[in-house]
N, C-alpha and C. Protein backbone atom coordinates (compact mmCIF):
# COMPACT_ATOMS: atom_id res chain seq x y z
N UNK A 1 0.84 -1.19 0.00
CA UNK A 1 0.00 0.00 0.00
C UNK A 1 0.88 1.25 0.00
N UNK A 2 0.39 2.42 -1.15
CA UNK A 2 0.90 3.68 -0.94
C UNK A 2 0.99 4.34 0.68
N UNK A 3 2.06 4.86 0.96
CA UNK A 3 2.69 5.68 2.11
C UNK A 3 1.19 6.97 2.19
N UNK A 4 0.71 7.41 2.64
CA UNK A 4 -0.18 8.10 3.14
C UNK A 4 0.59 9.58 4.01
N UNK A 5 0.17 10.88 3.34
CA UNK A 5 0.90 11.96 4.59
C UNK A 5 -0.27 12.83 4.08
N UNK A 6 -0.53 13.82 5.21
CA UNK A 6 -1.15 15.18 5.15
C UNK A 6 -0.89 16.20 5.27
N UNK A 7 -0.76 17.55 4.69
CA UNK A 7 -0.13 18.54 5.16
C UNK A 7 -1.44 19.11 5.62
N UNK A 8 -1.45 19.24 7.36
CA UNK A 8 -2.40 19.24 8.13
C UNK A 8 -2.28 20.81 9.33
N UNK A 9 -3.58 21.21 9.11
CA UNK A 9 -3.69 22.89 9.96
C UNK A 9 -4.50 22.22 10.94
N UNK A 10 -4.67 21.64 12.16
CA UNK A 10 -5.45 21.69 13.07
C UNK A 10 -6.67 22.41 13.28
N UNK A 11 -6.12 24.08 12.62
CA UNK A 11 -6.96 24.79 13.49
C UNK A 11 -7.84 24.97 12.26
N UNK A 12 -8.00 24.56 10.72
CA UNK A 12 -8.59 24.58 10.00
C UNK A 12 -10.04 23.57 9.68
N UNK A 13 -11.15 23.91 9.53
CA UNK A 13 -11.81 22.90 9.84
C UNK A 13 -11.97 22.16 8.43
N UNK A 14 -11.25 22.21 7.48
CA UNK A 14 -11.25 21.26 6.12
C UNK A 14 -10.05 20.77 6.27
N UNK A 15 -9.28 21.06 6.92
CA UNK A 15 -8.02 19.97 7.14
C UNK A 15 -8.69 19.15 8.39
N UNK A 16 -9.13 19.29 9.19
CA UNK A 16 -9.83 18.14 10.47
C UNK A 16 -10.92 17.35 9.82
N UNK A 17 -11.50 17.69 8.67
CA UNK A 17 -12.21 16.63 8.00
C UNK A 17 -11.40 15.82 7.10
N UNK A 18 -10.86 16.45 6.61
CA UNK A 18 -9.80 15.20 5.65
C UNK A 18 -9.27 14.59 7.03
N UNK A 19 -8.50 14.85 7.36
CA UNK A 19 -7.64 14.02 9.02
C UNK A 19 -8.80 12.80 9.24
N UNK A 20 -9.77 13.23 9.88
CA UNK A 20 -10.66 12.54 9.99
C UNK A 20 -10.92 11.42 8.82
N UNK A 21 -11.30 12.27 7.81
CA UNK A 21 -11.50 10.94 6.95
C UNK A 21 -10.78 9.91 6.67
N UNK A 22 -9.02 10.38 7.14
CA UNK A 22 -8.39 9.05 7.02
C UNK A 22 -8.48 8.17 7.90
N UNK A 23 -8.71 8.67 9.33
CA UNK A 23 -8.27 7.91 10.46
C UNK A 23 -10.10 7.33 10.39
N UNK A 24 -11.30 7.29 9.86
CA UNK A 24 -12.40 6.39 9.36
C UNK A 24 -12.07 4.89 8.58
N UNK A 25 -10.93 5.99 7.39
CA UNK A 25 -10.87 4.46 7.00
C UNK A 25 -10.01 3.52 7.30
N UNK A 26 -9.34 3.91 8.57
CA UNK A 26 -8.30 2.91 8.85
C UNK A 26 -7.15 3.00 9.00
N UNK A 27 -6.92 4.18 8.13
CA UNK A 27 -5.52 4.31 7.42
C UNK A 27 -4.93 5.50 8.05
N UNK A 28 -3.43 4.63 9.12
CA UNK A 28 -2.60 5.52 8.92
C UNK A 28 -1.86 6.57 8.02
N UNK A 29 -1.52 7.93 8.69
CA UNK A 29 -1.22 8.64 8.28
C UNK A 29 0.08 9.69 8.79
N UNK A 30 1.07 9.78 8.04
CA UNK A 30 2.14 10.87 8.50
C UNK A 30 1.63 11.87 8.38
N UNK A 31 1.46 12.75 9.78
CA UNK A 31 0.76 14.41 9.80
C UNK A 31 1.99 15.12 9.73
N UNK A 32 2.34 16.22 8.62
CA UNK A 32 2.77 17.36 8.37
C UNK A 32 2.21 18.28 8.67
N UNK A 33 2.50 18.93 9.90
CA UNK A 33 2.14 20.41 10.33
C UNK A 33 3.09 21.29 9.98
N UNK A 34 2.74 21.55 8.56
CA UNK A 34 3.41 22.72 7.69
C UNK A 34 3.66 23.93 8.13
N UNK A 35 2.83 24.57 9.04
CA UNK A 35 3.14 25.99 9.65
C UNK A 35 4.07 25.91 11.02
N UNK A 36 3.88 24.47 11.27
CA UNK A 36 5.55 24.38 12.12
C UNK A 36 6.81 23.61 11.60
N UNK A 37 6.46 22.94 10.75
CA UNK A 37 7.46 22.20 9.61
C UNK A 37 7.59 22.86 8.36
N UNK A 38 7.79 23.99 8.07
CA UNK A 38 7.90 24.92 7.14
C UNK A 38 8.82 23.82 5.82
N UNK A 39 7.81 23.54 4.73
CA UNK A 39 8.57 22.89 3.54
C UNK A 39 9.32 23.51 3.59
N UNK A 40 10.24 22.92 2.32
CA UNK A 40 11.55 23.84 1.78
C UNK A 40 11.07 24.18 0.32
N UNK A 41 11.71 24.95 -0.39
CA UNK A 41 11.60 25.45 -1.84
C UNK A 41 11.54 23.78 -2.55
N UNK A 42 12.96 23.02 -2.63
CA UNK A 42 12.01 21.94 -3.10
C UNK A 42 11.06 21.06 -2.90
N UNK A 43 10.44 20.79 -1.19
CA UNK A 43 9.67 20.30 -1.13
C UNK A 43 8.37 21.36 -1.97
N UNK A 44 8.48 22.41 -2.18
CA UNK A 44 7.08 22.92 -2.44
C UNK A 44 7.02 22.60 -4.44
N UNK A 45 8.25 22.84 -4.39
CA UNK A 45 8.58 22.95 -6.17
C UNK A 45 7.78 20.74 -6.16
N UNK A 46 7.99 19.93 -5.85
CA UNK A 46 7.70 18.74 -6.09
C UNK A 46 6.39 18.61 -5.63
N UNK A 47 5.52 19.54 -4.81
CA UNK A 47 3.94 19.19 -4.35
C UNK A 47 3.44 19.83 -5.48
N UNK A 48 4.08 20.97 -6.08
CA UNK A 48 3.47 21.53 -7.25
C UNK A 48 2.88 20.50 -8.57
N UNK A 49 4.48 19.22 -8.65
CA UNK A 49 4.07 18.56 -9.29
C UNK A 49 3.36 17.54 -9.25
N UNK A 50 3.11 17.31 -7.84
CA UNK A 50 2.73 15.65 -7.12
C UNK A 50 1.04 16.33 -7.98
N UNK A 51 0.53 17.86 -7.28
CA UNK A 51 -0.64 18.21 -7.66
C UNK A 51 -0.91 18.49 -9.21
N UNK A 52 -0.23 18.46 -9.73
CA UNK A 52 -0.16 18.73 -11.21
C UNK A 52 -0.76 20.01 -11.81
N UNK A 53 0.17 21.16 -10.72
CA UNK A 53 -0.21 22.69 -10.55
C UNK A 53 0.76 22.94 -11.36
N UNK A 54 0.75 23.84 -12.38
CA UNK A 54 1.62 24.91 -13.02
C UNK A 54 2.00 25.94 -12.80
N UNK A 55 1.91 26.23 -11.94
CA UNK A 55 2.10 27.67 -10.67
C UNK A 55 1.78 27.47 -9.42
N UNK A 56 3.09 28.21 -8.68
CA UNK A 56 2.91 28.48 -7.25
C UNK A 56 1.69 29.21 -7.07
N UNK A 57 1.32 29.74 -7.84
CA UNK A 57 -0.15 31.22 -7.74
C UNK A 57 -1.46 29.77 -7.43
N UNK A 58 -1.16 28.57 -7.80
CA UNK A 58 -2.39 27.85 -7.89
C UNK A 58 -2.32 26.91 -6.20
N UNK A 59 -1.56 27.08 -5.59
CA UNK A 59 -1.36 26.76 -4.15
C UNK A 59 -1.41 27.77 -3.04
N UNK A 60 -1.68 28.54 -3.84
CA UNK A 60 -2.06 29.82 -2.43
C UNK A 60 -2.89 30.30 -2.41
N UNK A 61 -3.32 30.29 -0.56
CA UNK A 61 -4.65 31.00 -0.72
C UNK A 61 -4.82 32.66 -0.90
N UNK A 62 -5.44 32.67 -1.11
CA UNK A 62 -5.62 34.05 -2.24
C UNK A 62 -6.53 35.01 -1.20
N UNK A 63 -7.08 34.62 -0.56
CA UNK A 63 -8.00 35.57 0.47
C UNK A 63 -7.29 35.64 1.99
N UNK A 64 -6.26 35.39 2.36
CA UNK A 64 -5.19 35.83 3.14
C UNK A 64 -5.07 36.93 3.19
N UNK A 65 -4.72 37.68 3.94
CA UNK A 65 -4.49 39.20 4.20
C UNK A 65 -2.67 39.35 3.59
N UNK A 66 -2.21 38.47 3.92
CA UNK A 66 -0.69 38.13 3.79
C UNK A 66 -0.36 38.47 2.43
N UNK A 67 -1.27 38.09 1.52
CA UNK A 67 -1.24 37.77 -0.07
C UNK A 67 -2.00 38.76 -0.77
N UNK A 68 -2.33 39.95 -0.22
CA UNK A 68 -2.80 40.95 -0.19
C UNK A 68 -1.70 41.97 -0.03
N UNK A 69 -1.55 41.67 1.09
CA UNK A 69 -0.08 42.67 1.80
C UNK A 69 1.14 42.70 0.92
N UNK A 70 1.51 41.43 0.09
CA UNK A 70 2.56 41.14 -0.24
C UNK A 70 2.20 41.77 -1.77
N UNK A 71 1.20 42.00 -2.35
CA UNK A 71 0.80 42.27 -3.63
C UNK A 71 1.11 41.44 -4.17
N UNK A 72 0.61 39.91 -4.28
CA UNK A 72 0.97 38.40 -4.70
C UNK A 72 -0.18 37.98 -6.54
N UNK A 73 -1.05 38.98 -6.80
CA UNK A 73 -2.20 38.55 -7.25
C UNK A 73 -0.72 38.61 -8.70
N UNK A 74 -0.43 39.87 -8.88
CA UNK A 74 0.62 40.12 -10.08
C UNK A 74 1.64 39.69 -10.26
N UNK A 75 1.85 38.55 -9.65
CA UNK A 75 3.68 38.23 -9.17
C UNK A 75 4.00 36.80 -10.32
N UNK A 76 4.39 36.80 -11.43
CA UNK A 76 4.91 35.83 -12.02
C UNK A 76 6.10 35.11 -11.18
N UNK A 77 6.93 35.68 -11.20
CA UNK A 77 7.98 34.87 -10.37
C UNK A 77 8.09 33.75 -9.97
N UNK A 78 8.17 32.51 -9.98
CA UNK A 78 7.89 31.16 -9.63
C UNK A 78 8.71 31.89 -7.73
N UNK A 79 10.32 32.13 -8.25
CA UNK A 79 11.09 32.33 -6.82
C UNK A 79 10.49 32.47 -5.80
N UNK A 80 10.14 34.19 -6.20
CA UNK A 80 9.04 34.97 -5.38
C UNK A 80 7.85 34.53 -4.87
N UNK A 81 7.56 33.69 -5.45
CA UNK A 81 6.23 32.82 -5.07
C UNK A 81 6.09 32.12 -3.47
N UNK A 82 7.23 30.71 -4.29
CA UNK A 82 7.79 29.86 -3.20
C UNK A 82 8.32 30.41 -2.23
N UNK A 83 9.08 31.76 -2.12
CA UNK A 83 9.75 32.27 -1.16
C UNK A 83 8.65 32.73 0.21
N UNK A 84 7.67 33.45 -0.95
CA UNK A 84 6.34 33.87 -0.36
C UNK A 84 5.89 32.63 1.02
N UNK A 85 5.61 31.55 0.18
CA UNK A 85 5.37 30.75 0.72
C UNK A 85 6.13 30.29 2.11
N UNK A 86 7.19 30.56 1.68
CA UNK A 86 8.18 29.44 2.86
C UNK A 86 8.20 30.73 3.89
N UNK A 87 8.00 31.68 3.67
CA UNK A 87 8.04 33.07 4.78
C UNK A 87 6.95 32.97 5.40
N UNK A 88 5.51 32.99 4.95
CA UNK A 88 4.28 32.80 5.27
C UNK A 88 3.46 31.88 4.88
N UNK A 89 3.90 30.48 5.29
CA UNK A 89 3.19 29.15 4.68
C UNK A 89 1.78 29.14 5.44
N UNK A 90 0.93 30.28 6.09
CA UNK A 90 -0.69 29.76 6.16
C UNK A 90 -0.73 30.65 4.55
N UNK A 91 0.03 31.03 3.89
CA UNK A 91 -0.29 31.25 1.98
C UNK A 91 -1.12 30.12 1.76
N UNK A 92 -0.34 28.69 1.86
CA UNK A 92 -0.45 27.51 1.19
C UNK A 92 -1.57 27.00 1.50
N UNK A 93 -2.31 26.26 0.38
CA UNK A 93 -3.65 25.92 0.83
C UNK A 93 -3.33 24.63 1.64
N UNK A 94 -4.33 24.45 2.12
CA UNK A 94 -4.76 22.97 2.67
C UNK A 94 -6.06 22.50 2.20
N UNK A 95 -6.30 21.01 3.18
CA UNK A 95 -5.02 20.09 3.41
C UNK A 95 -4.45 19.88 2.33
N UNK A 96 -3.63 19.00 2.53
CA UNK A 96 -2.73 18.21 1.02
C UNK A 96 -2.66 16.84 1.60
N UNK A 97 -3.68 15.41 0.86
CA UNK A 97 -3.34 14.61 1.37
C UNK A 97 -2.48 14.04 0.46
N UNK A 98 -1.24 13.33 0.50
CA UNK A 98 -0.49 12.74 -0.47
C UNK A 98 -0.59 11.02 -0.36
N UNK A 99 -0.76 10.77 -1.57
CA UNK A 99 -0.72 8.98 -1.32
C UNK A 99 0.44 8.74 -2.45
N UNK A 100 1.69 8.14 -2.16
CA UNK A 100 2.02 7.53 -3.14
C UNK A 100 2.82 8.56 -3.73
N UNK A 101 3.03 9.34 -5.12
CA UNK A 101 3.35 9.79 -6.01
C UNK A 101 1.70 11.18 -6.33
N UNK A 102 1.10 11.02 -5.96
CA UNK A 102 -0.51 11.51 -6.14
C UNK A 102 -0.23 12.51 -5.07
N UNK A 103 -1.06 13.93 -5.13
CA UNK A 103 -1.46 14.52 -4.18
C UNK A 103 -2.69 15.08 -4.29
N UNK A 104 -3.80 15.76 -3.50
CA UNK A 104 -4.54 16.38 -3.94
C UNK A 104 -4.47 17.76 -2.50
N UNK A 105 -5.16 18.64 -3.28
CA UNK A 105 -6.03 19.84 -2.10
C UNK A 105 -7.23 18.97 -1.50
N UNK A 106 -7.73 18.86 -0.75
CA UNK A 106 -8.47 18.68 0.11
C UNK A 106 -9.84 19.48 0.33
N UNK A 107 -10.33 20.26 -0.75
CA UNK A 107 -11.27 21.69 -0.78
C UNK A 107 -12.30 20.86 -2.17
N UNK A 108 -13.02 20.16 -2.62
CA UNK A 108 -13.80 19.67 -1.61
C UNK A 108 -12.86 18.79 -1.24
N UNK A 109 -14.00 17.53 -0.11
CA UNK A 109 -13.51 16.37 0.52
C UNK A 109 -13.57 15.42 -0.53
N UNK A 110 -14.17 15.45 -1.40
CA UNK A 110 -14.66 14.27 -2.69
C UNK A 110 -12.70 14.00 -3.61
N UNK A 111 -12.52 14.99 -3.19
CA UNK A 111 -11.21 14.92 -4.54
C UNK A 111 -10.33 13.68 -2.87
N UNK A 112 -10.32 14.02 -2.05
CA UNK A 112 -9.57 12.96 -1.17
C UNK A 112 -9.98 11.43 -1.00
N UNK A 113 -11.67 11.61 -1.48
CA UNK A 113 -12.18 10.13 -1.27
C UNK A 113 -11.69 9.75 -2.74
N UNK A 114 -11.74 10.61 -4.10
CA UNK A 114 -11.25 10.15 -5.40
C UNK A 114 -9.43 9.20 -5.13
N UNK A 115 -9.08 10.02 -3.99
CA UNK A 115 -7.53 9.81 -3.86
C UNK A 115 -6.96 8.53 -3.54
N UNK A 116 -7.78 8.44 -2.50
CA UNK A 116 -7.63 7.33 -1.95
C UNK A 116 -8.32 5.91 -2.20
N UNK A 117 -9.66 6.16 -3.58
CA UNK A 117 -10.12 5.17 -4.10
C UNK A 117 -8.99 3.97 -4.54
């Protein structure tokens, strides 16, 4: 069986439903608490691809005050992006459950039950 991890916000209540939904079906899981385990540039550059995102702009949340502040909406930059990120990773959406080589967002819950089908 694929290795199972989450990049998991506690205090978010769509990351405590994915969490949840794994520990329903059984299935252990490695919890990544990203806002205290801050990825690195390549861990974020390889979730980009696990998700099969073409931009850092498509992993961040966008209604953050942070991403506002930073004037992020205009920012091509891949660098600038990721950097963004690794400075202020509640940017990054959640959850992220990863199985395997596969990742998904977690926004709805349906793309995690697709995941783990």
């Amino acid at each position: 069986m694929d290795k199972i991890s989450i990049w998991h916000n506690p205090r978010c209540s769509k990351s405590r439903d994915s969490f949840k939904l794994l520990e329903e079906q059984g299935l252990e899981a490695e919890v990544v608490k990203y806002l205290e385990n801050v990825p690195t540039k390549e861990e974020l550059q390889k979730m980009l691809e696990m998700l099969g995102m073409n931009s850092a702009q498509e992993l961040m949340r966008k209604k953050e005050a942070i991403y506002k502040e930073l004037n992020l909406k205009e920012e091509t930059s891949e660098d600038v992006l990721l950097e963004a990120m690794i400075n202020n990773p509640k940017l990054i959406e959640r959850p992220i459950v990863i199985k395997g080589d596969k990742a998904v967002v977690g926004r709805p819950i349906e793309k995690v039950i697709e995941l783990l089908a």
